[in-house]
Protein backbone atom coordinates (compact mmCIF):
# COMPACT_ATOMS: atom_id res chain seq x y z
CA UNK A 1 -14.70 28.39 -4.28
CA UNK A 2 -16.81 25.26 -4.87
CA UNK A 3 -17.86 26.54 -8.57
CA UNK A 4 -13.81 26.33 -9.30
CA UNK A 5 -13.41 23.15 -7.50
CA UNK A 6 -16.21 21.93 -9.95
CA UNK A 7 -15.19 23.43 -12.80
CA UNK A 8 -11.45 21.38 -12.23
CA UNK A 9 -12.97 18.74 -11.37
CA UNK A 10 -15.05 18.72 -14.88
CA UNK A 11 -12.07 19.41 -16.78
CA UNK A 12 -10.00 16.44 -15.51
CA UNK A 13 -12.47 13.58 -15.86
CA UNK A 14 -12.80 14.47 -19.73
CA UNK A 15 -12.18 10.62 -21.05
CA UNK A 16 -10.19 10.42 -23.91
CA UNK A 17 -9.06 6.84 -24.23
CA UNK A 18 -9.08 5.02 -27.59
CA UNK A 19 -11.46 2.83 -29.08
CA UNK A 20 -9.56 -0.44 -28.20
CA UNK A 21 -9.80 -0.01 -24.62
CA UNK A 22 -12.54 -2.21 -23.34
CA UNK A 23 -12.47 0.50 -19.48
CA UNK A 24 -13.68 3.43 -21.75
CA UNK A 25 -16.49 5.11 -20.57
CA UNK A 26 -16.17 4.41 -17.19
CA UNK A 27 -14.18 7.83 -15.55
CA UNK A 28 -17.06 9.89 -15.03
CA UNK A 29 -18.79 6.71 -13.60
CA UNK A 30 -15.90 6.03 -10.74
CA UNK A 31 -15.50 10.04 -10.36
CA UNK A 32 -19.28 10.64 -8.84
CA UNK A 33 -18.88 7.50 -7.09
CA UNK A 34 -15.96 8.70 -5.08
CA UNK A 35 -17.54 12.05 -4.84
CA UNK A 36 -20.81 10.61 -2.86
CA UNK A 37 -18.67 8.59 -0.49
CA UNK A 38 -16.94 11.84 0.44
CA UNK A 39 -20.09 13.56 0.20
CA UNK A 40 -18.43 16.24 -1.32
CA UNK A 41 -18.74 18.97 -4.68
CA UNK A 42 -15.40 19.02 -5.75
CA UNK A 43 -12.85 16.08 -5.06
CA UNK A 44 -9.94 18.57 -6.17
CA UNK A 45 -10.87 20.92 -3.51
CA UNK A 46 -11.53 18.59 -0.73
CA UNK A 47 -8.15 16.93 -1.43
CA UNK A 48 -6.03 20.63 -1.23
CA UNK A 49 -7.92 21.93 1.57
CA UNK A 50 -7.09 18.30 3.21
CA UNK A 51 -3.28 19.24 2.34
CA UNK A 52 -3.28 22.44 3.28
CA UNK A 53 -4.68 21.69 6.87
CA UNK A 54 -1.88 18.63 7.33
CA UNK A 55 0.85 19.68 5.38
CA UNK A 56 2.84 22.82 6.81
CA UNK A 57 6.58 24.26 6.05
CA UNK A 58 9.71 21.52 6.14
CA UNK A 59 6.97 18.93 6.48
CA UNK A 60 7.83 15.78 4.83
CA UNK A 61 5.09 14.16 2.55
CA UNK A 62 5.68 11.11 0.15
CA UNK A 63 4.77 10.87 -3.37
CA UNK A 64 4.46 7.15 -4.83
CA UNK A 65 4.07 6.52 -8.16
CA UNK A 66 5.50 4.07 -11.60
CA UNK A 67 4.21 1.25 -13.30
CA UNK A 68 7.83 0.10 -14.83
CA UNK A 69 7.39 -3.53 -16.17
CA UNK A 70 9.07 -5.79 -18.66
CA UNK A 71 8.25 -6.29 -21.14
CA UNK A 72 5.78 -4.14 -22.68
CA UNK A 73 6.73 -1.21 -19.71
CA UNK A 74 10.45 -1.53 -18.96
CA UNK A 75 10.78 2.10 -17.76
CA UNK A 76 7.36 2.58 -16.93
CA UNK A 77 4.79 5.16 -18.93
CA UNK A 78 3.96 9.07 -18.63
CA UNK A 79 1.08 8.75 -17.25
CA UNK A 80 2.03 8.66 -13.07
CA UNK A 81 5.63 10.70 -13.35
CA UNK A 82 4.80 13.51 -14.73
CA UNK A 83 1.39 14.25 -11.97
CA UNK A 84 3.63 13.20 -9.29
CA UNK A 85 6.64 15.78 -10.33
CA UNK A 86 3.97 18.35 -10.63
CA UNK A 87 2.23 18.11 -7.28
CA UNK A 88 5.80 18.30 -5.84
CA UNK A 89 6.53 21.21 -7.28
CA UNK A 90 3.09 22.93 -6.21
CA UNK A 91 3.90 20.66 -2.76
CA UNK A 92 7.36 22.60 -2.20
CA UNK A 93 6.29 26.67 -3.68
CA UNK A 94 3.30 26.13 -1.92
CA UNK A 95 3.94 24.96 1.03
CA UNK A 96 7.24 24.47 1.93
CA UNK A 97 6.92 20.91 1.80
CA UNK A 98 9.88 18.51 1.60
CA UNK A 99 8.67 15.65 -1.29
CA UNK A 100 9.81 11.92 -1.02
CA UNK A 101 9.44 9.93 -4.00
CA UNK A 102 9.21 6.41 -2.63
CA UNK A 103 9.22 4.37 -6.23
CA UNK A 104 10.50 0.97 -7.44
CA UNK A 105 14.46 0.79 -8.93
CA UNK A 106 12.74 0.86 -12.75
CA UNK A 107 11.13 3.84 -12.15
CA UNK A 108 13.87 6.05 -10.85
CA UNK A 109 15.07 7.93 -14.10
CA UNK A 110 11.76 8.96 -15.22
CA UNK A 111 10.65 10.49 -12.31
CA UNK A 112 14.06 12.53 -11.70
CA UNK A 113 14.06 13.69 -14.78
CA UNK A 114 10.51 15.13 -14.83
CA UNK A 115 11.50 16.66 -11.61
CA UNK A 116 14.19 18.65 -12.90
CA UNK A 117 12.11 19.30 -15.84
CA UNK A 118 9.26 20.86 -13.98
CA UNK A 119 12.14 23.05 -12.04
CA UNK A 120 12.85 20.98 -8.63
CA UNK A 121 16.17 19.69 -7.70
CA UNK A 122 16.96 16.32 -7.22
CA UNK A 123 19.35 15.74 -3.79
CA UNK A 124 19.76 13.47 -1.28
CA UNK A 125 17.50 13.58 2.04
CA UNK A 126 20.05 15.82 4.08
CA UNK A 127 20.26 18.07 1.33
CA UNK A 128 16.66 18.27 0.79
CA UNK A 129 16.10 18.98 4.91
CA UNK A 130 17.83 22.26 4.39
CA UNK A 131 17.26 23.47 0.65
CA UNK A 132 14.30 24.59 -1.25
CA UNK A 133 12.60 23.09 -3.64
CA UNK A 134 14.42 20.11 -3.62
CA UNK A 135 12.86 16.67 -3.52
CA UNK A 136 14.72 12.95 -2.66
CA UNK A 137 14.05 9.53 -4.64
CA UNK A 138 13.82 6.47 -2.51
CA UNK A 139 14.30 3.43 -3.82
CA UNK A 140 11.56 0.95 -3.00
CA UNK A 141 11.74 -3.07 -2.96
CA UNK A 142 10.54 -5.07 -5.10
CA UNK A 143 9.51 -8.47 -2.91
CA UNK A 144 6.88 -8.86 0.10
CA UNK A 145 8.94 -10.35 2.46
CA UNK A 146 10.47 -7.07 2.44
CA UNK A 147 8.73 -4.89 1.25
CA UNK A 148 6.39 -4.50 4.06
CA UNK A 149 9.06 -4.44 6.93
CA UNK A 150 10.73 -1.28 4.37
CA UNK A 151 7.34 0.85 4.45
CA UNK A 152 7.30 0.57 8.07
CA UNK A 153 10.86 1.62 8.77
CA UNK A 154 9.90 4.28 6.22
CA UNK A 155 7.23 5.81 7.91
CA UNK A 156 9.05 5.51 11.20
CA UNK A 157 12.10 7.45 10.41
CA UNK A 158 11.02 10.03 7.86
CA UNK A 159 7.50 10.70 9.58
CA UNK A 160 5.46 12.00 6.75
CA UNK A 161 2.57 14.16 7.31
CA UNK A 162 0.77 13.10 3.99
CA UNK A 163 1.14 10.26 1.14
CA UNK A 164 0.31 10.33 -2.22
CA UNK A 165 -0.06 8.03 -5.50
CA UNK A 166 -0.29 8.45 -8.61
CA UNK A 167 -0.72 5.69 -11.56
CA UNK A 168 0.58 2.67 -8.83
CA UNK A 169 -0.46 -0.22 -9.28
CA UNK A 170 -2.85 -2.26 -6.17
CA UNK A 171 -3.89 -5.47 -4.95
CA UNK A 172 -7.22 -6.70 -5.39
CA UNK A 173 -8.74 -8.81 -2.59
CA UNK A 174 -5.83 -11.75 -2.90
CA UNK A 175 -3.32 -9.38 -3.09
CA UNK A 176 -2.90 -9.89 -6.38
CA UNK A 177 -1.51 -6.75 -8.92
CA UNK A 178 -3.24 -6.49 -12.27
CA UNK A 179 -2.93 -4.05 -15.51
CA UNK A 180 -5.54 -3.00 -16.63
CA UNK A 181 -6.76 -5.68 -19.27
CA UNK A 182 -6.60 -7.96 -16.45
CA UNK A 183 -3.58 -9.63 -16.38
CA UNK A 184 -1.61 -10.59 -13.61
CA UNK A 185 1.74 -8.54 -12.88
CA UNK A 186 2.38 -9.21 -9.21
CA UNK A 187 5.74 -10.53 -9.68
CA UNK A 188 7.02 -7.69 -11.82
CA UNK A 189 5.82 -4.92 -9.75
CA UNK A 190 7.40 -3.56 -6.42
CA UNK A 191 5.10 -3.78 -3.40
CA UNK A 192 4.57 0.11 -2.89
CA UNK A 193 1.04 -0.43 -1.31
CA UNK A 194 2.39 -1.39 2.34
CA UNK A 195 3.67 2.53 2.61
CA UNK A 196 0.17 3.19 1.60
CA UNK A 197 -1.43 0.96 3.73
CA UNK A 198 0.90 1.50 6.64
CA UNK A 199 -0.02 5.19 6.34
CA UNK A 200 -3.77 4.46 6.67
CA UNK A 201 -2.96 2.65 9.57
CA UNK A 202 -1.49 5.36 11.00
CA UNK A 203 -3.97 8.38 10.49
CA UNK A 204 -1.81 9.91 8.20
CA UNK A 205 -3.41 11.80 5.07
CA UNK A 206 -3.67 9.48 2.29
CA UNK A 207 -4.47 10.91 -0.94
CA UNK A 208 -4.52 9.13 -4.65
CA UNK A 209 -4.97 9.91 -7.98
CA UNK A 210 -6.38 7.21 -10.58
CA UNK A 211 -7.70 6.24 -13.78
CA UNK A 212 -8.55 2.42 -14.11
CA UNK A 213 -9.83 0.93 -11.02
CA UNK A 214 -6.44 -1.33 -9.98
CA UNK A 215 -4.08 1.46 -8.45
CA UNK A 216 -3.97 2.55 -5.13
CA UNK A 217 -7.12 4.49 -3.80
CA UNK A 218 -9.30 2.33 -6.16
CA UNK A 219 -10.50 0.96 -2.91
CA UNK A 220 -13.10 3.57 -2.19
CA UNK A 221 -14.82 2.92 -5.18
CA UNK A 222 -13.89 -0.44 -5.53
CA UNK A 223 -17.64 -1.97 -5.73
CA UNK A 224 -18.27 0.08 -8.77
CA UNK A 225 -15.02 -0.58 -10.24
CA UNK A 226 -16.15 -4.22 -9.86
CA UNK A 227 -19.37 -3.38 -11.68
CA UNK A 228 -18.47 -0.96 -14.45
CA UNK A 229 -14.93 -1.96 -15.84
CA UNK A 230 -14.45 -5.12 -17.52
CA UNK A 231 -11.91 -6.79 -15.45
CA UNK A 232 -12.75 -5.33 -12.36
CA UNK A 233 -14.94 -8.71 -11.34
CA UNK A 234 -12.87 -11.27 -12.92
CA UNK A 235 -9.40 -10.72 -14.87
CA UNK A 236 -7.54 -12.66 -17.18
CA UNK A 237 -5.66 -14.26 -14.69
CA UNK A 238 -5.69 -17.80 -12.21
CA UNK A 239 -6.68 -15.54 -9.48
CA UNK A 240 -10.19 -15.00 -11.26
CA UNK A 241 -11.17 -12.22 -8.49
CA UNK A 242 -11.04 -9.55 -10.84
CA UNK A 243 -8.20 -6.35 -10.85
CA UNK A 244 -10.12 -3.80 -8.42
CA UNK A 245 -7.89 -2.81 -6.41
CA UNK A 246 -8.69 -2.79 -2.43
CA UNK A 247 -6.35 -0.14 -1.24
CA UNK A 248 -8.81 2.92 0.10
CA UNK A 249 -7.56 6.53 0.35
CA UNK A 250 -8.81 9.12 2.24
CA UNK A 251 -9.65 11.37 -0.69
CA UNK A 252 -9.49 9.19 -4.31
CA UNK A 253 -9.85 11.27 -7.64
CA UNK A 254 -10.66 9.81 -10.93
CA UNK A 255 -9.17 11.45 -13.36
CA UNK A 256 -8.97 10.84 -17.27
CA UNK A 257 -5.45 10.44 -16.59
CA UNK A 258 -3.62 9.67 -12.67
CA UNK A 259 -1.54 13.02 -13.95
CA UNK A 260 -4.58 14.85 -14.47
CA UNK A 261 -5.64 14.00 -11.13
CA UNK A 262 -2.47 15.65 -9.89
CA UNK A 263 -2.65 18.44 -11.90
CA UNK A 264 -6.51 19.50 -10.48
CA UNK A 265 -4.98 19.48 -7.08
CA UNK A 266 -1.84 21.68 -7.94
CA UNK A 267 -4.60 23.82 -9.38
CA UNK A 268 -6.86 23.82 -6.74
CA UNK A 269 -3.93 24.41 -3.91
CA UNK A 270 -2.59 27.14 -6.57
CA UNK A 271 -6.16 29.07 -5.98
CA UNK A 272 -6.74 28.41 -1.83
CA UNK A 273 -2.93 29.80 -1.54
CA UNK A 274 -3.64 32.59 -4.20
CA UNK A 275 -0.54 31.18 -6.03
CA UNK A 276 -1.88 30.08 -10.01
CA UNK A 277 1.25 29.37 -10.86
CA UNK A 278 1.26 26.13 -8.51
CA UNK A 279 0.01 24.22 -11.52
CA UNK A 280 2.56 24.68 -14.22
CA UNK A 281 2.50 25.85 -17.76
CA UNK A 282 2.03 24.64 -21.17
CA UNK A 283 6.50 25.16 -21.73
CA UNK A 284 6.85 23.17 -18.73
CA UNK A 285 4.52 20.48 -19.48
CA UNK A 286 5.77 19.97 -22.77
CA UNK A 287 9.78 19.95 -21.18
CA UNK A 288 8.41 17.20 -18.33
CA UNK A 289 7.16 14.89 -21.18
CA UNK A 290 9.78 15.16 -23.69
CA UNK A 291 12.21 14.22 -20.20
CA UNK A 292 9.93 11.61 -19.34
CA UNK A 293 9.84 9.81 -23.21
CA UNK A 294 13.52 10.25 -23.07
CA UNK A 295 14.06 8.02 -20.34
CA UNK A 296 12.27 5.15 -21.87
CA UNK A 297 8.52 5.69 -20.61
CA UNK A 298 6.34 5.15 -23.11
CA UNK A 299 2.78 6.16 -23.86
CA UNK A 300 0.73 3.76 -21.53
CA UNK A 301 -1.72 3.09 -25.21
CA UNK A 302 0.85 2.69 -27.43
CA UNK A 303 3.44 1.20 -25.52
CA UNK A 304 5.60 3.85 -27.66
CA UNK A 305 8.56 6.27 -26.22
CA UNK A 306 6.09 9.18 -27.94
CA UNK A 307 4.89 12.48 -26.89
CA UNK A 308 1.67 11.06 -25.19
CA UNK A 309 -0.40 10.48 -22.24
CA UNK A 310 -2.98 7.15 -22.38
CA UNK A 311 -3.34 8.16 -26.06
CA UNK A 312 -4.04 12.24 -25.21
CA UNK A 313 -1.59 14.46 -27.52
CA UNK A 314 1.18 16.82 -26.04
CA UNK A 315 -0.82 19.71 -27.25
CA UNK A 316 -3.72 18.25 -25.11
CA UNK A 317 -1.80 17.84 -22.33
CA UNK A 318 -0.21 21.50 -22.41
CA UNK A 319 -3.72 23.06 -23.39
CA UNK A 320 -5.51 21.03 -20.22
CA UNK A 321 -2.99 22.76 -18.08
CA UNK A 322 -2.96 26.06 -19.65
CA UNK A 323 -6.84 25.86 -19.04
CA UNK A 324 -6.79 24.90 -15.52
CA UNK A 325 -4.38 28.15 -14.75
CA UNK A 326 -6.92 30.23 -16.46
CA UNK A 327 -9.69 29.32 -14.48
CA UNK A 328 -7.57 29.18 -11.15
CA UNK A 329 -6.51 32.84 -12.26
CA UNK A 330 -9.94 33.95 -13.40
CA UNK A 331 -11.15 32.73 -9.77
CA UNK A 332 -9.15 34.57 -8.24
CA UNK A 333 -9.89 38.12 -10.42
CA UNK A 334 -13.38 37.49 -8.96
CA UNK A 335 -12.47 37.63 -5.81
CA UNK A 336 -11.31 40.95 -6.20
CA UNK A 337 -13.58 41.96 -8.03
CA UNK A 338 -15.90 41.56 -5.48
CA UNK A 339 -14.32 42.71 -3.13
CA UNK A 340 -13.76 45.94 -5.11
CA UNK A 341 -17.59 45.80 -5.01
CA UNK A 342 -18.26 45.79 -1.93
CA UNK A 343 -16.46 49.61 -1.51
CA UNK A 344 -19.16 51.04 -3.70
């Protein structure tokens, strides 16, 4: 089990970014960080056997995720969608679950059509409480002087047993949001950190997927995101007190994408349930990005409506998940296997 978990893990923190970003290099860095605060092998693991304990059938579970931001990201970028679709899909055949996306208005048609893509439905709530493999959008916000009263009445009347993000954006310490090169986009952003911070408060499962050190869950490793990424200290902004990100999470993974992230979890919840096909294939993936580029989203290093993740291809994309089924699949032929053994 842990040699799996590891082998996941290694997979998703692969860094691929491009020369011009200044935060390359810094993945693997923010990855074993997070690992030794959980005192853990395998973040991946950890995180599905966390789900699996907290998370049982018609439970409800949120999902946050999107960037969308004018005008460079007007409907947001593939990296964050696509992970959140897929652990939603791996959320409701594995478990049962009942997803919530809780996302800002810009960020609605990208992430319903990457849920239809990876084969969910996309209903209202009361038609979600009593189909299957269904999932609900809700609208989130945009200002603080509501936005904090909405995650509360949120939490309160849906009740979530666990809440996840994916490639959303965090405060630092002045509750400022950053990108990030450091620049300040706290006005253009909706305010999706109070459900996240309102669920710590809470007890409830928090888990986060991330790839730069200002989304949600940077919080855990915020110190070293503060040492080792360029901004992380002091960004480009008046605020000067850098673009790490303060919100914690009970389990954070760093991941050479916030997708990638969710994928290793779909994976890793594929092999404790014995399902492999929790983590989708390479047809799939390739369907949920061409949705997600035809809604706008753009590539999140080219700022281009283009097949691509932070600069990884489509065929990268498709082969990481095709390779994280294979060892999920393999895993589980071992156990067999040994068990086989043991009659001999």
């Amino acid at each position: 089990m842990q040699i799996i978990g590891e082998n996941v893990d290694r997979l998703i923190t692969v860094e691929m970014r491009t020369k011009n970003i200044p935060a390359r290099g810094m993945i693997r860095q923010l990855y074993e960080a997070a690992r030794r605060k959980l005192n853990v092998n395998s973040l991946t693991l950890f995180a599905a056997q966390k789900i699996i304990e907290h998370v049982k059938r018609n439970d409800t579970v949120f999902i946050l995720t999107g960037c969308a931001n004018p005008p460079l990201l007007p409907h947001g970028e593939t990296d964050g969608p696509m992970g959140a679709a897929s652990l939603a899909r791996a959320l409701c055949l594995g478990l049962g679950a009942k997803p919530l996306f809780v996302v800002g208005e810009r960020d609605i048609n990208p992430i319903k059509q990457c849920t239809l893509a990876v084969g969910l439905g996309v209903e209202d709530y009361e038609i979600v409480k009593r189909a299957r493999n269904t999932a609900c959008i809700m609208p989130f916000p945009y200002f603080d002087v509501t936005s904090a009263k909405a995650a509360k009445e949120l939490l309160d009347k849906y009740e979530p047993k666990a809440v996840f993000s994916f490639e959303t954006m965090g405060p630092n310490i002045k509750g400022e949001l950053h990108s990030i090169l450091g620049f300040n986009l706290t006005a253009s952003l909706p305010k999706l950190y109070h459900v996240f911070q309102e669920a710590n408060s809470r007890g409830i499962l928090t888990i986060a997927g991330l790839d730069g050190g200002n989304e949600i869950g940077s919080g855990v490793v915020e110190e070293e995101v503060r040492k080792v990424t360029p901004y992380g200290n002091a960004c480009q902004c008046p605020c000067k007190s850098g673009n790490a990100c303060c919100i914690s999470a009970d389990v954070s993974i760093p991941a050479g994408s916030s997708n990638w992230a969710a994928y290793g979890v779909a994976a890793m919840l594929g092999f404790l349930l014995k399902k492999p096909d929790l983590i989708q294939d390479a047809n799939t993936e390739r369907r949920m990005l061409e949705a997600c580029v035809m809604t706008g989203a753009v590539d999140g290093i080219t700022f281009r409506p283009v097949p691509m993740v932070d600069g990884t291809w489509d065929a990268t994309n498709q082969g990481l998940v095709t390779i994280l089924r294979n060892i999920v699949e393999n895993g589980l032929i071992e156990e067999e296997l040994g068990r086989a053994a043991d009659g001999y």
